[in-house]
N, C-alpha and C. Protein backbone atom coordinates (compact mmCIF):
# COMPACT_ATOMS: atom_id res chain seq x y z
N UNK A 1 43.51 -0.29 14.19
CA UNK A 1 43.62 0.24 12.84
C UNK A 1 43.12 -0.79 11.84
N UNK A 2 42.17 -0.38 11.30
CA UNK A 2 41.41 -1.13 9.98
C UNK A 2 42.44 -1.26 8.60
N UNK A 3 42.52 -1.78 7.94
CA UNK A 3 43.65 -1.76 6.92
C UNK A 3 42.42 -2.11 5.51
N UNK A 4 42.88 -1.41 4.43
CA UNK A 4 42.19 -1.79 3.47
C UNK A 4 43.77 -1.72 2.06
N UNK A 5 43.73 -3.11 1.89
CA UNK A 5 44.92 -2.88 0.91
C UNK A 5 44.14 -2.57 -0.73
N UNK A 6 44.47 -1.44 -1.49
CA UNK A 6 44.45 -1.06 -2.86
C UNK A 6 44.75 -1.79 -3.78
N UNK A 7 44.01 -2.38 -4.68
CA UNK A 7 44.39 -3.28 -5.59
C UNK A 7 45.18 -2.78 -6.50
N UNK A 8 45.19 -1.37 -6.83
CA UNK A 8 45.93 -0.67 -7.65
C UNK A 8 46.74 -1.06 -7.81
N UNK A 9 48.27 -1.62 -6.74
CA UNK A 9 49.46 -2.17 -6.84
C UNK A 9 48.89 -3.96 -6.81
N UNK A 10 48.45 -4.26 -7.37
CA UNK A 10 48.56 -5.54 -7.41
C UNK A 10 48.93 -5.89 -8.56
N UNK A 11 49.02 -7.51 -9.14
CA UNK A 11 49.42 -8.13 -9.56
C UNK A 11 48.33 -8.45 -10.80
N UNK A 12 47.93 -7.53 -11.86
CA UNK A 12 46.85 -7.56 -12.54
C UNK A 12 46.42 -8.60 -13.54
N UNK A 13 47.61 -9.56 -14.01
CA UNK A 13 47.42 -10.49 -14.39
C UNK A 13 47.32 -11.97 -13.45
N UNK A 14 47.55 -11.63 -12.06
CA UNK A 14 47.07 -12.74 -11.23
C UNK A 14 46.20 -11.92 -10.00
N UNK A 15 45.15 -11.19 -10.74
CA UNK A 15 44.42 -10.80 -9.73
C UNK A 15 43.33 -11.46 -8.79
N UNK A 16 43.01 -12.34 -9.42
CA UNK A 16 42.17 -13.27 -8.40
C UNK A 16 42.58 -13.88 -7.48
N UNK A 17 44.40 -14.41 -7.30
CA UNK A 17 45.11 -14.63 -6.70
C UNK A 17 45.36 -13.41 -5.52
N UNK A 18 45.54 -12.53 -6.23
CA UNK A 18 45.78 -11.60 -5.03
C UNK A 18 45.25 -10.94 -4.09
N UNK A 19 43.80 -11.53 -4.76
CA UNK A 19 42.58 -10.89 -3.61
C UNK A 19 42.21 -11.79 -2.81
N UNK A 20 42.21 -13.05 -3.27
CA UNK A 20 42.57 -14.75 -2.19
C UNK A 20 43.53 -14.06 -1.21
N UNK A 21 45.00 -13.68 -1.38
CA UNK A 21 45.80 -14.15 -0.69
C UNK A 21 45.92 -12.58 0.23
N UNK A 22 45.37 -11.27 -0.14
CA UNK A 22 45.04 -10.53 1.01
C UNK A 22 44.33 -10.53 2.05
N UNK A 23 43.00 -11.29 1.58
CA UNK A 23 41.69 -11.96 2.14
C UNK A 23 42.02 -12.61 3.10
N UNK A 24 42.99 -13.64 3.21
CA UNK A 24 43.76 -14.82 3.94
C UNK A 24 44.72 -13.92 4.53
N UNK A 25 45.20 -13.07 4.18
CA UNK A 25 46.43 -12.05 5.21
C UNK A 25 45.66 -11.31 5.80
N UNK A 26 44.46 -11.43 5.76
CA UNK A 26 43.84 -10.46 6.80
C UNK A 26 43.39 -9.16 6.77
N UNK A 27 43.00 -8.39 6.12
CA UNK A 27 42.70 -7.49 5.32
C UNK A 27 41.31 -7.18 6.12
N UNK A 28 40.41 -5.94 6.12
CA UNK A 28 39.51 -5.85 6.75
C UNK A 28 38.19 -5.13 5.77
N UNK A 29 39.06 -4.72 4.42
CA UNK A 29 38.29 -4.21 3.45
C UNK A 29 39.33 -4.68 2.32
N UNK A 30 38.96 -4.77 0.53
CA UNK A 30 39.75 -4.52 -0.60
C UNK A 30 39.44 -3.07 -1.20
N UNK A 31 40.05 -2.52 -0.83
CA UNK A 31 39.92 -1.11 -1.80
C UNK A 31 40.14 -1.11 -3.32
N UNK A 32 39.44 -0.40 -3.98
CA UNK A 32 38.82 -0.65 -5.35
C UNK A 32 39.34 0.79 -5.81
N UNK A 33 40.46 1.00 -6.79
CA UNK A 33 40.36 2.84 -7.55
C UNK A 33 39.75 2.94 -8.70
N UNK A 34 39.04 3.22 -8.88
CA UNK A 34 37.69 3.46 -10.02
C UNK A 34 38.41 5.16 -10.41
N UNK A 35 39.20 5.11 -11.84
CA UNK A 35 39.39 6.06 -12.23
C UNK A 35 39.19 6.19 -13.55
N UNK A 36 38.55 7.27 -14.52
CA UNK A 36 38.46 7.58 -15.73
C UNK A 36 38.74 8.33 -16.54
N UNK A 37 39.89 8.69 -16.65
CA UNK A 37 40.80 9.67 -17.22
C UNK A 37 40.71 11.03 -17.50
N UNK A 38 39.67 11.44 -16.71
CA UNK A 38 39.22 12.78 -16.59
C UNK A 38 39.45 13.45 -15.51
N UNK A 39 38.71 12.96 -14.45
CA UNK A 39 38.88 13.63 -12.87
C UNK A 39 40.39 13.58 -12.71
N UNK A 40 41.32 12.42 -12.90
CA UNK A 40 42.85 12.09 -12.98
C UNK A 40 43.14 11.44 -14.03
N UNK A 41 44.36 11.74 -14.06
CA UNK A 41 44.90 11.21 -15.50
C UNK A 41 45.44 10.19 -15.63
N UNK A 42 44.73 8.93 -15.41
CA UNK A 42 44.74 7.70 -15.30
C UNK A 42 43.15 6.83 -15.34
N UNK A 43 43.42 5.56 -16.19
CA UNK A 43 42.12 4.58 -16.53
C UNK A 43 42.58 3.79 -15.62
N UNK A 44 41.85 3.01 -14.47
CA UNK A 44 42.04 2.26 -14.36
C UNK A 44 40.95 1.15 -14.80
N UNK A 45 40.32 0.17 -13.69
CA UNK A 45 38.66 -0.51 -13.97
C UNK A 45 37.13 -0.51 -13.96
N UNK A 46 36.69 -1.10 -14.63
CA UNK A 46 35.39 -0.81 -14.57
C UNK A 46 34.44 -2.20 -13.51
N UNK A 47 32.96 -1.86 -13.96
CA UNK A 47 31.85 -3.01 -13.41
C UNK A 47 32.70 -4.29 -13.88
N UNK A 48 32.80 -4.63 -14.85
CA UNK A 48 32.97 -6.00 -15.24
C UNK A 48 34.14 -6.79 -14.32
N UNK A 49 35.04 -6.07 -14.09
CA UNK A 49 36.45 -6.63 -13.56
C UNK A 49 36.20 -6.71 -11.91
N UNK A 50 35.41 -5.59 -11.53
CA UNK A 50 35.14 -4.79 -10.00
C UNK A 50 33.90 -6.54 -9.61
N UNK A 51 33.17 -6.82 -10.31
CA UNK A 51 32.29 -7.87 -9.97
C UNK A 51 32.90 -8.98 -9.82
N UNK A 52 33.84 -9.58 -10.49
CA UNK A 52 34.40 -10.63 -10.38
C UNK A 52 35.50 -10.64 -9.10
N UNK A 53 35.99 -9.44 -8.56
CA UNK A 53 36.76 -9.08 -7.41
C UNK A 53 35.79 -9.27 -6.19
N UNK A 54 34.88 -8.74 -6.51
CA UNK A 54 33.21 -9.03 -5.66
C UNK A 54 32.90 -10.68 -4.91
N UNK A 55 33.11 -11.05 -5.93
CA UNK A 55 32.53 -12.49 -5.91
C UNK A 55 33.85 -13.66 -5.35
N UNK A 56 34.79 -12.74 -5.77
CA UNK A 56 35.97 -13.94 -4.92
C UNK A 56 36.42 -13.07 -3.78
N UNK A 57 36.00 -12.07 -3.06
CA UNK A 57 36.47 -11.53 -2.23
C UNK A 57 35.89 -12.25 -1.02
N UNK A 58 36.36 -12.59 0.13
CA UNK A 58 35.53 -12.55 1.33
C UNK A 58 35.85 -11.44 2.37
N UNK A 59 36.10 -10.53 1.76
CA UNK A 59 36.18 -9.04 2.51
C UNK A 59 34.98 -8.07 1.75
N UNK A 60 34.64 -6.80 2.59
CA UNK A 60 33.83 -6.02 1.76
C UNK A 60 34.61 -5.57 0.77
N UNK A 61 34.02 -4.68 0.07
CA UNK A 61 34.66 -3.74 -0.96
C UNK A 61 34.51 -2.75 -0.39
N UNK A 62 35.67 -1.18 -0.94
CA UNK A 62 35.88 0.10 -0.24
C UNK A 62 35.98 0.52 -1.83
N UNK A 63 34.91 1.07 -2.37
CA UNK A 63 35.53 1.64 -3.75
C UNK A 63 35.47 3.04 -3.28
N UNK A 64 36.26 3.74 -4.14
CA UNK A 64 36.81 4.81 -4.47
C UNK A 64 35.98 5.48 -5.91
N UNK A 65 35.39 6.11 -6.37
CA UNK A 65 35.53 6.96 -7.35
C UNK A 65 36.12 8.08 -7.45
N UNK A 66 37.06 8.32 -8.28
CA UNK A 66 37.95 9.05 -8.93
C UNK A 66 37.20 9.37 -10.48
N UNK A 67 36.65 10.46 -10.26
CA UNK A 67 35.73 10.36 -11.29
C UNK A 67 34.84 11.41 -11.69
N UNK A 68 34.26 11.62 -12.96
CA UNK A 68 33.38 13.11 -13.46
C UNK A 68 32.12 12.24 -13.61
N UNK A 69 31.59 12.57 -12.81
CA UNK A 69 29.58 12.49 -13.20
C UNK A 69 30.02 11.16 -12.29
N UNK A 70 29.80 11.76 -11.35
CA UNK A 70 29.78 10.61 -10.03
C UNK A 70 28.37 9.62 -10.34
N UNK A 71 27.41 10.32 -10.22
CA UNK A 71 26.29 9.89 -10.19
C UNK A 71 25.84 8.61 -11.04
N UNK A 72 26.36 8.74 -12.48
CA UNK A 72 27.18 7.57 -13.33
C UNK A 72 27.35 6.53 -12.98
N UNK A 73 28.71 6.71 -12.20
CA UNK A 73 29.31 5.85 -11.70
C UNK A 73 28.78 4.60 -10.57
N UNK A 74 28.40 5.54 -9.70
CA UNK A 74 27.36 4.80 -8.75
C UNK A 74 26.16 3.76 -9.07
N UNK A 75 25.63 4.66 -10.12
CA UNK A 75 24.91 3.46 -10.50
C UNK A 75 25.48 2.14 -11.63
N UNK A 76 26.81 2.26 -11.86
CA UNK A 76 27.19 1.30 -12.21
C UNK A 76 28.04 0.35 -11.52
N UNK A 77 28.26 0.68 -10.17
CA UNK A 77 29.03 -0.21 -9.19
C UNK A 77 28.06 -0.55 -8.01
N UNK A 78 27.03 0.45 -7.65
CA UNK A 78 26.15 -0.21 -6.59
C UNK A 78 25.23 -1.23 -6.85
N UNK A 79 25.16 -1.96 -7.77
CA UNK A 79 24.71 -3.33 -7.98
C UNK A 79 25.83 -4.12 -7.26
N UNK A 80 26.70 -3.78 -7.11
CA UNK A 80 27.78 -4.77 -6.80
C UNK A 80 28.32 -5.03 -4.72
N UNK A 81 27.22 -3.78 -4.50
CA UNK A 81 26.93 -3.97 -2.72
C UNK A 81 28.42 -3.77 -2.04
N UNK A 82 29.05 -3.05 -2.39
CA UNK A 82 30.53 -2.59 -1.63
C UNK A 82 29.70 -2.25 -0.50
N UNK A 83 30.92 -2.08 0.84
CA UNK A 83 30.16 -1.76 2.27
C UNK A 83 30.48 0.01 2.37
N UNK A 84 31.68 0.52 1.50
CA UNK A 84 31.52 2.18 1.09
C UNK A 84 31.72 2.68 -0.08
N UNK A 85 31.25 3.87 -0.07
CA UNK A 85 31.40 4.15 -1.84
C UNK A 85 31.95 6.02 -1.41
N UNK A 86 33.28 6.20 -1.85
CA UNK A 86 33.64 7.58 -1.92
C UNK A 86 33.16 8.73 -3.13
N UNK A 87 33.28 9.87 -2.80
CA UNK A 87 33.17 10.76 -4.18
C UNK A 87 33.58 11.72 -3.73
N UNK A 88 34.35 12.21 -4.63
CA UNK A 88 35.11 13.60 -4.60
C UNK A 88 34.32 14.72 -4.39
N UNK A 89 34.44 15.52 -3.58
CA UNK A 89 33.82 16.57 -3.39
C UNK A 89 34.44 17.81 -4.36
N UNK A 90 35.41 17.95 -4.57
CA UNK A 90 35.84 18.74 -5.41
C UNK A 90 35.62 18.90 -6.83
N UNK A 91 34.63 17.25 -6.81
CA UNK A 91 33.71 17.15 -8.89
C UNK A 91 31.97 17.40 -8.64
N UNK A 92 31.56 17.46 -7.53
CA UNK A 92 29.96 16.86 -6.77
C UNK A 92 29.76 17.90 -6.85
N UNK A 93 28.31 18.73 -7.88
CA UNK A 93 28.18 19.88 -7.19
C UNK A 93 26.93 19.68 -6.34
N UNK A 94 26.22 18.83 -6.52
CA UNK A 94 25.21 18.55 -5.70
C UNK A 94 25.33 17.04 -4.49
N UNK A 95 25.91 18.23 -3.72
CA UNK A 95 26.75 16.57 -2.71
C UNK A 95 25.84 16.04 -2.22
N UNK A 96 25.08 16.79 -1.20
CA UNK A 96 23.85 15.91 -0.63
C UNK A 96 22.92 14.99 -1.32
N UNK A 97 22.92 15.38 -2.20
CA UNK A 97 21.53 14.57 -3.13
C UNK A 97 22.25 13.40 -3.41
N UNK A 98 23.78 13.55 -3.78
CA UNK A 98 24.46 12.16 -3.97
C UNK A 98 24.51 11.29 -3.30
N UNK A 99 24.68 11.72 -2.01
CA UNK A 99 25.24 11.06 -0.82
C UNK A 99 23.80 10.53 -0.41
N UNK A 100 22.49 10.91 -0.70
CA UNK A 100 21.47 10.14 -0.41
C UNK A 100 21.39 9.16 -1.52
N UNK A 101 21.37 9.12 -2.44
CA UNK A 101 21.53 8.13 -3.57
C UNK A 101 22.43 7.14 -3.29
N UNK A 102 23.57 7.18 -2.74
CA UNK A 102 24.19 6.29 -2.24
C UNK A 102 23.44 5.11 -1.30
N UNK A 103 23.77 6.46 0.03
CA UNK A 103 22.50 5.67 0.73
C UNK A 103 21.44 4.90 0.69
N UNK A 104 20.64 5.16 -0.57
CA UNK A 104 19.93 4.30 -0.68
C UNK A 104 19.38 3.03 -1.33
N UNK A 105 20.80 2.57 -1.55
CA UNK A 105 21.10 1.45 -2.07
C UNK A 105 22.05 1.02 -1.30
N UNK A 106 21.82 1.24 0.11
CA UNK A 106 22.31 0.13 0.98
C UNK A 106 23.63 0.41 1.33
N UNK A 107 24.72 1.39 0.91
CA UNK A 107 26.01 1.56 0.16
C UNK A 107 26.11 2.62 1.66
N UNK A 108 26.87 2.60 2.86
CA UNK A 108 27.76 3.49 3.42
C UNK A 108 28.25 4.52 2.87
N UNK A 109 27.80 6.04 2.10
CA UNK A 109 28.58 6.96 1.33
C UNK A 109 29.65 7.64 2.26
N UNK A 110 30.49 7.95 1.53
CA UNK A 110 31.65 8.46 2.29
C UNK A 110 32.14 9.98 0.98
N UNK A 111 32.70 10.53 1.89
CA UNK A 111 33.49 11.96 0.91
C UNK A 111 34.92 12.25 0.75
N UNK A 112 35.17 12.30 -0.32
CA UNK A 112 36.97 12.71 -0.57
C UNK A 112 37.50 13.79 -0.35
N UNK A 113 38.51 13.99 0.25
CA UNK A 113 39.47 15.28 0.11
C UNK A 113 40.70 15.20 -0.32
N UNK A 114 40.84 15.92 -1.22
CA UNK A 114 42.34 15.87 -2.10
C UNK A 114 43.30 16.82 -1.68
N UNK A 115 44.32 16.62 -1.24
CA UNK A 115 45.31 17.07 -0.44
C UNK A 115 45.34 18.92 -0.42
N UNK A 116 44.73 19.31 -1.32
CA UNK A 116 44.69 20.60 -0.98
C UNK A 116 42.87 21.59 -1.05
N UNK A 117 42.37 20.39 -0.58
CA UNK A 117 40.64 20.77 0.03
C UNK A 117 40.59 20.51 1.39
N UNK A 118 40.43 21.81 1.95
CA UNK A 118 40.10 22.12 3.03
C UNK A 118 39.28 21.39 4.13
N UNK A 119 39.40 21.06 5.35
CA UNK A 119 38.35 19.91 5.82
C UNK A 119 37.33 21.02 6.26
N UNK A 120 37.19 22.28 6.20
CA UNK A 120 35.81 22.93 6.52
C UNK A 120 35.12 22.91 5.29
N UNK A 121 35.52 22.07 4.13
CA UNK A 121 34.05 22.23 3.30
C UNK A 121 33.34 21.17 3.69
N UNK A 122 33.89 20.33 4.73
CA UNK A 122 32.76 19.20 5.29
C UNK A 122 31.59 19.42 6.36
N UNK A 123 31.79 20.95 6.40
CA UNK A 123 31.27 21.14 7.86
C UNK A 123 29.37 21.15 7.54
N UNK A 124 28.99 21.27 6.28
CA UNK A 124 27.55 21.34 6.39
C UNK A 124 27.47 19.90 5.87
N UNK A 125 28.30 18.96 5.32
CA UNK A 125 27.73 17.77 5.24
C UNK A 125 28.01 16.42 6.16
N UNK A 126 29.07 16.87 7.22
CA UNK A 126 29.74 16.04 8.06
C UNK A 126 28.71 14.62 8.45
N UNK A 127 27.42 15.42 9.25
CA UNK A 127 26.47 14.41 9.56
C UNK A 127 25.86 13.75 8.76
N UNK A 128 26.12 13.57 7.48
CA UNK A 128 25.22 13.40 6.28
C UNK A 128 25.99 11.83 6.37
N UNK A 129 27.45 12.00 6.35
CA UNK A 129 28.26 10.85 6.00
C UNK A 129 29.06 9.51 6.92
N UNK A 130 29.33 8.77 6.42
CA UNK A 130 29.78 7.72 7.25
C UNK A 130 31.18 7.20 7.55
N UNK A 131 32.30 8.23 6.42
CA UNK A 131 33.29 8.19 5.89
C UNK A 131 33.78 9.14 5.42
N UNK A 132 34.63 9.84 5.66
CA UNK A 132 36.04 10.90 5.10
C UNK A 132 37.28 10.19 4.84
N UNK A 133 37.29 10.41 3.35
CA UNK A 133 38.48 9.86 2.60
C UNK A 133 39.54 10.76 2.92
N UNK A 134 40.76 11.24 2.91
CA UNK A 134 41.50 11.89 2.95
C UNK A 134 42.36 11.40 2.15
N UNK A 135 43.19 11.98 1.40
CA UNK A 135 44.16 11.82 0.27
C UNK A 135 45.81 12.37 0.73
N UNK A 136 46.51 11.23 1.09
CA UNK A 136 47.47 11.76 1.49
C UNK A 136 48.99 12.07 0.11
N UNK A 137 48.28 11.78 -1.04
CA UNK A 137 48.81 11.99 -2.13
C UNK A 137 48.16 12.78 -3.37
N UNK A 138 48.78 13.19 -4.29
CA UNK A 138 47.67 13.62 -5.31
C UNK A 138 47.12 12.02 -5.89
N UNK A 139 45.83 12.31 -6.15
CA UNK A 139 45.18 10.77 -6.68
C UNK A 139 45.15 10.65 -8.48
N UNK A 140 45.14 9.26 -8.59
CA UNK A 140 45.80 8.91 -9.87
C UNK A 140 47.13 8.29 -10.21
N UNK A 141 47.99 7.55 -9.41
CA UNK A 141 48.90 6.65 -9.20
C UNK A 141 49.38 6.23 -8.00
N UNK A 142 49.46 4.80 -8.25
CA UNK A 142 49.85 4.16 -6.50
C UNK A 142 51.64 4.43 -6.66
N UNK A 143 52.64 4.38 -5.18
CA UNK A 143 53.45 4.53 -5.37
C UNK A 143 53.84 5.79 -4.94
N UNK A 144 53.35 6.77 -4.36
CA UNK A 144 53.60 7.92 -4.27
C UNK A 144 54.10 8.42 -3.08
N UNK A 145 54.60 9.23 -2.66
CA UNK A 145 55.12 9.53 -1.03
C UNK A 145 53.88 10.50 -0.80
N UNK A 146 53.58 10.14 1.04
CA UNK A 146 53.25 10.49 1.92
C UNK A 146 53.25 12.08 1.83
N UNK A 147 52.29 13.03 1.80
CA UNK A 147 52.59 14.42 1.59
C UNK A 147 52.76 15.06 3.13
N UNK A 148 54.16 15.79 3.67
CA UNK A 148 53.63 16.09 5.02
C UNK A 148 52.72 17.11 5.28
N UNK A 149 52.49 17.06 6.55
CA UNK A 149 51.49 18.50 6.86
C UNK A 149 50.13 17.83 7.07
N UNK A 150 49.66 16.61 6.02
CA UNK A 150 48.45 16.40 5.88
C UNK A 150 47.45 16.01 7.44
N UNK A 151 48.85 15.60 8.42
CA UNK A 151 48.29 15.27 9.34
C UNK A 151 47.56 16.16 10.32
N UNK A 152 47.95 17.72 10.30
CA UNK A 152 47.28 18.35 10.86
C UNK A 152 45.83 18.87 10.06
N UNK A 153 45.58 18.49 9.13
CA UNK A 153 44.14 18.51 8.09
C UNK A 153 43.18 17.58 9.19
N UNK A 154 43.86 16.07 9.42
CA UNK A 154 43.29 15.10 9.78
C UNK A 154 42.89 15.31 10.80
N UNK A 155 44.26 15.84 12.18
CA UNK A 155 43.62 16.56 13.23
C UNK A 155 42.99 17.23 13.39
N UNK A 156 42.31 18.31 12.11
CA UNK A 156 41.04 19.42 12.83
C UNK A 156 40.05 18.40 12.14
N UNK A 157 40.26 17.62 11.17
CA UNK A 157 38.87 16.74 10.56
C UNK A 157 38.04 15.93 12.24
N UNK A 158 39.36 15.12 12.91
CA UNK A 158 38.86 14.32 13.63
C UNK A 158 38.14 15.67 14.95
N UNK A 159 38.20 16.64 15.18
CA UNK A 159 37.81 17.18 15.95
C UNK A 159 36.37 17.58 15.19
N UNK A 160 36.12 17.94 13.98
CA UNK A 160 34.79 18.20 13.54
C UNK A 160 34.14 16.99 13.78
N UNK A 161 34.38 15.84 13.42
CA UNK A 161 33.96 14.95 13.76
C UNK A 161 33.22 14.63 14.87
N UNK A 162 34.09 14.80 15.93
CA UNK A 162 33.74 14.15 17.49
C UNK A 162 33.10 15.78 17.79
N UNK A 163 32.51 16.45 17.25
CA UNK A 163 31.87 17.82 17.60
C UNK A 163 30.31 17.36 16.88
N UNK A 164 30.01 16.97 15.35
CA UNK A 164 29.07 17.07 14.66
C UNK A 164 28.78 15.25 14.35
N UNK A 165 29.50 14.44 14.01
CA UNK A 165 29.02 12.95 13.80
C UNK A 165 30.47 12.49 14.25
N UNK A 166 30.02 11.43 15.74
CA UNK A 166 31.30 11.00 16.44
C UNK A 166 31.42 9.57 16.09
N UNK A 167 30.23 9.12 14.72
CA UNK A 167 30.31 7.98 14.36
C UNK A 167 31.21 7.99 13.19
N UNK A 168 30.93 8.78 12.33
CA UNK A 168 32.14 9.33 11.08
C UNK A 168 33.27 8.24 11.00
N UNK A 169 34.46 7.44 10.10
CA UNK A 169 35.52 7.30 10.10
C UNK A 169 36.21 8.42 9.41
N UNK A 170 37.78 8.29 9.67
CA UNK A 170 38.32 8.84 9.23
C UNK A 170 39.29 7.56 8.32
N UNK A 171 39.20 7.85 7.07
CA UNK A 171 40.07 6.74 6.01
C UNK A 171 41.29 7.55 5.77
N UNK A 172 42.46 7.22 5.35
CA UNK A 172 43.78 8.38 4.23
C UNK A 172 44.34 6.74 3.58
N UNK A 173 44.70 7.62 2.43
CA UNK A 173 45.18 6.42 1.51
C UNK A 173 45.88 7.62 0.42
N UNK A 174 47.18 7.01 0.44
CA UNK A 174 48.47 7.32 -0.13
C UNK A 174 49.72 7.45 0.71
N UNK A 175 50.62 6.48 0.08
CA UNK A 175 52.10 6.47 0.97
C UNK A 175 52.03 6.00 2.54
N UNK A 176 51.40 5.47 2.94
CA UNK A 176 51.13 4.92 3.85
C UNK A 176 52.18 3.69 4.30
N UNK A 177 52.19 3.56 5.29
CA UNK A 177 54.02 2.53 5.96
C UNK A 177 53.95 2.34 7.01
N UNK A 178 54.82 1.72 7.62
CA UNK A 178 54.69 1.68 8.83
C UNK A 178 55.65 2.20 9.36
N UNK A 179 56.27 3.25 9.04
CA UNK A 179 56.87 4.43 9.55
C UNK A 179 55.87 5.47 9.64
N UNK A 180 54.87 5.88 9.19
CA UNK A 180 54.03 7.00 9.54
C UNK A 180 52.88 6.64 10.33
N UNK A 181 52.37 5.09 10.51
CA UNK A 181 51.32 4.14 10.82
C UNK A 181 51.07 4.84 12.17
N UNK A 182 51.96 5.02 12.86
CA UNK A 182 51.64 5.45 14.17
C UNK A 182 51.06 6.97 14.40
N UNK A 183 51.67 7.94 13.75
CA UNK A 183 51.29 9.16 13.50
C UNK A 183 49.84 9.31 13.54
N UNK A 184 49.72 8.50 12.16
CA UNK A 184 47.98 8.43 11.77
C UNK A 184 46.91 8.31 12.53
N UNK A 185 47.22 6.47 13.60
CA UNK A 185 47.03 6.58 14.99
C UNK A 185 46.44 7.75 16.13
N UNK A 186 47.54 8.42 16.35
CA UNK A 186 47.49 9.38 17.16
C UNK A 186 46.32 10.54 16.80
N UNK A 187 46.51 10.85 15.27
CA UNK A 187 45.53 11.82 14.82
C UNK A 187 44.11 11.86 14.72
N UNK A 188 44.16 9.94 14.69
CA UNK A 188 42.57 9.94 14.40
C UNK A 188 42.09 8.76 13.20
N UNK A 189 42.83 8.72 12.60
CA UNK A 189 42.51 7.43 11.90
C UNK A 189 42.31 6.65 11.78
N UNK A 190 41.03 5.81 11.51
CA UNK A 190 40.46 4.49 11.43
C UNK A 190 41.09 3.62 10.62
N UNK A 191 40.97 4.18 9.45
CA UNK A 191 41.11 2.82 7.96
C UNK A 191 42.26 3.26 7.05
N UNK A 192 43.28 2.23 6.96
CA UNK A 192 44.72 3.41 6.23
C UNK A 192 44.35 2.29 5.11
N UNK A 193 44.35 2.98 4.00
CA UNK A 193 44.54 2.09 2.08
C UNK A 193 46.32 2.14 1.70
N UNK A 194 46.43 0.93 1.75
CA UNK A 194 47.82 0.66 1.41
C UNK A 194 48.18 -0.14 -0.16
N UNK A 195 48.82 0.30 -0.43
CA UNK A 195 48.95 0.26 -2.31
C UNK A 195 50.58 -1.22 -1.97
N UNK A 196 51.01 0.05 -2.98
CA UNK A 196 52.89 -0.60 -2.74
C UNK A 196 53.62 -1.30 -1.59
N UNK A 197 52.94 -0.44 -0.22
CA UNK A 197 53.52 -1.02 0.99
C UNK A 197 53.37 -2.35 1.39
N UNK A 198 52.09 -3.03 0.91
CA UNK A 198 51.48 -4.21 0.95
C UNK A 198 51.63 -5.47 -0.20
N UNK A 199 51.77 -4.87 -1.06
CA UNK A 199 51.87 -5.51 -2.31
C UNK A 199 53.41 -5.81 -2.97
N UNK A 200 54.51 -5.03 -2.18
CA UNK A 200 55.30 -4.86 -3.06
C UNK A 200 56.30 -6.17 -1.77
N UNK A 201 55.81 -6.11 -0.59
CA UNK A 201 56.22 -7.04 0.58
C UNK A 201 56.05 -8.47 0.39
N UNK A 202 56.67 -9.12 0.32
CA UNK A 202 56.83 -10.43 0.13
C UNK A 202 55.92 -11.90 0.82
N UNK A 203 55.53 -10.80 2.12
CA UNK A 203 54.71 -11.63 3.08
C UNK A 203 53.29 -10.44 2.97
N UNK A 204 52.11 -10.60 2.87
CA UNK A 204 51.00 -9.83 2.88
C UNK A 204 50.65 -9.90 4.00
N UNK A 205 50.96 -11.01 5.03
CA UNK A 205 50.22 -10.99 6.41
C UNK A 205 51.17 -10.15 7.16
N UNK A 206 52.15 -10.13 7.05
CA UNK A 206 52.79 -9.27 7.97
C UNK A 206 53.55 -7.90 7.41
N UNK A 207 52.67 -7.37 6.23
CA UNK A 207 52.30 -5.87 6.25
C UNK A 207 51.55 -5.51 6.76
N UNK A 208 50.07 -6.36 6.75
CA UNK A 208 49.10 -6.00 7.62
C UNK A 208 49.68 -5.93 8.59
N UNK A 209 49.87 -6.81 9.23
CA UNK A 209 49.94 -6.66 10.85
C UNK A 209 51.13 -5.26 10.98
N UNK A 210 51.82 -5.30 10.55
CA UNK A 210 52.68 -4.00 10.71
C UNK A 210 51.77 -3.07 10.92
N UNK A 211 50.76 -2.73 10.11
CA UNK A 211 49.82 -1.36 10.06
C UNK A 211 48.90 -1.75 11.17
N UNK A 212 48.83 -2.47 11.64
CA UNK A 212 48.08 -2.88 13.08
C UNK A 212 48.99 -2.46 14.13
């Protein structure tokens, strides 16, 4: 299990600190929530703050857009060479064309699903992508519980998967613990984004390893 801890719950006035000291706990990505008070009802950061996280990270970046006019967006964070870049499918009306734009700036594109989008709207772009986000919360605040049910979403995702692109990951990020860690496991999950669970723990290396 890949772990990517969410900066969202971090420590925003000692954030350079906290991306040192996940980096050093072992972390395998920093997940980035790029939100603009439209798609969800929450601001969080932009390029300026996201670059300087860049530059002291020695992990990739996993950004997230949470966001209207994806296309925007992208070109204001793919200067910054994250190893994936998400987008909501539920704002994209032209997904493919995005997801090559991604692509071609070097950027792994990946696609979101928000807890109540269906995993068959992935079925004509499955092979296109490198990454399925899954949302195990509504998006727009860290802190949130685990929604159940979601895991059988994940289970028919990972079967489209290993049917149409068996290279695909499968990511979920929200409420994530290591009480459900194993579940996820079982279903199919590569990369779990951990907010609170990680941040709010006293030791960062051994949240990770918990989710391991």
């Amino acid at each position: 299990m890949l772990v990517a801890p969410s900066i969202l719950s971090a420590d925003f006035l000692n954030l350079g600190s906290e991306i040192k000291s996940i980096c050093q706990a072992g972390c395998d990505y920093v997940h980035i929530d790029v939100m603009d008070g439209h798609f969800v009802p929450n601001l969080t950061i932009g390029p300026l703050v996201v670059k300087k996280v860049a530059e002291i990270s020695s992990k990739p970046l996993d950004i997230h857009l949470m966001v209207r006019n994806a296309g925007f967006f992208v070109d204001l964070f793919a200067p910054l060479k994250p190893e994936f870049m998400s987008v909501h499918i539920e704002e994209e009306k032209h997904l493919h064309r995005l997801i090559q734009y991604i692509r071609s700036y070097g950027i792994r594109p990946s696609v979101v699903l928000n807890p109540h989008s269906s995993e068959e709207t992935l079925k004509y772009i499955i092979k296109d992508i490198e990454m399925v986000l899954v949302m195990s919360v509504n998006p727009g605040f860290g802190g949130q519980k685990f929604i159940d049910g979601i895991e059988k979403k994940i289970s028919n995702l990972k079967e489209m998967i290993d049917k149409y692109n068996p290279s695909c990951l499968i990511e979920v990020d929200g409420g994530v613990n290591n009480k459900n860690i194993d579940l996820l496991k079982i279903v199919g999950v590569d990369i779990v984004v951990a907010g609170s669970y990680i941040f709010t723990n006293n030791d960062y290396a051994k949240a990770i390893s918990s989710l391991r």
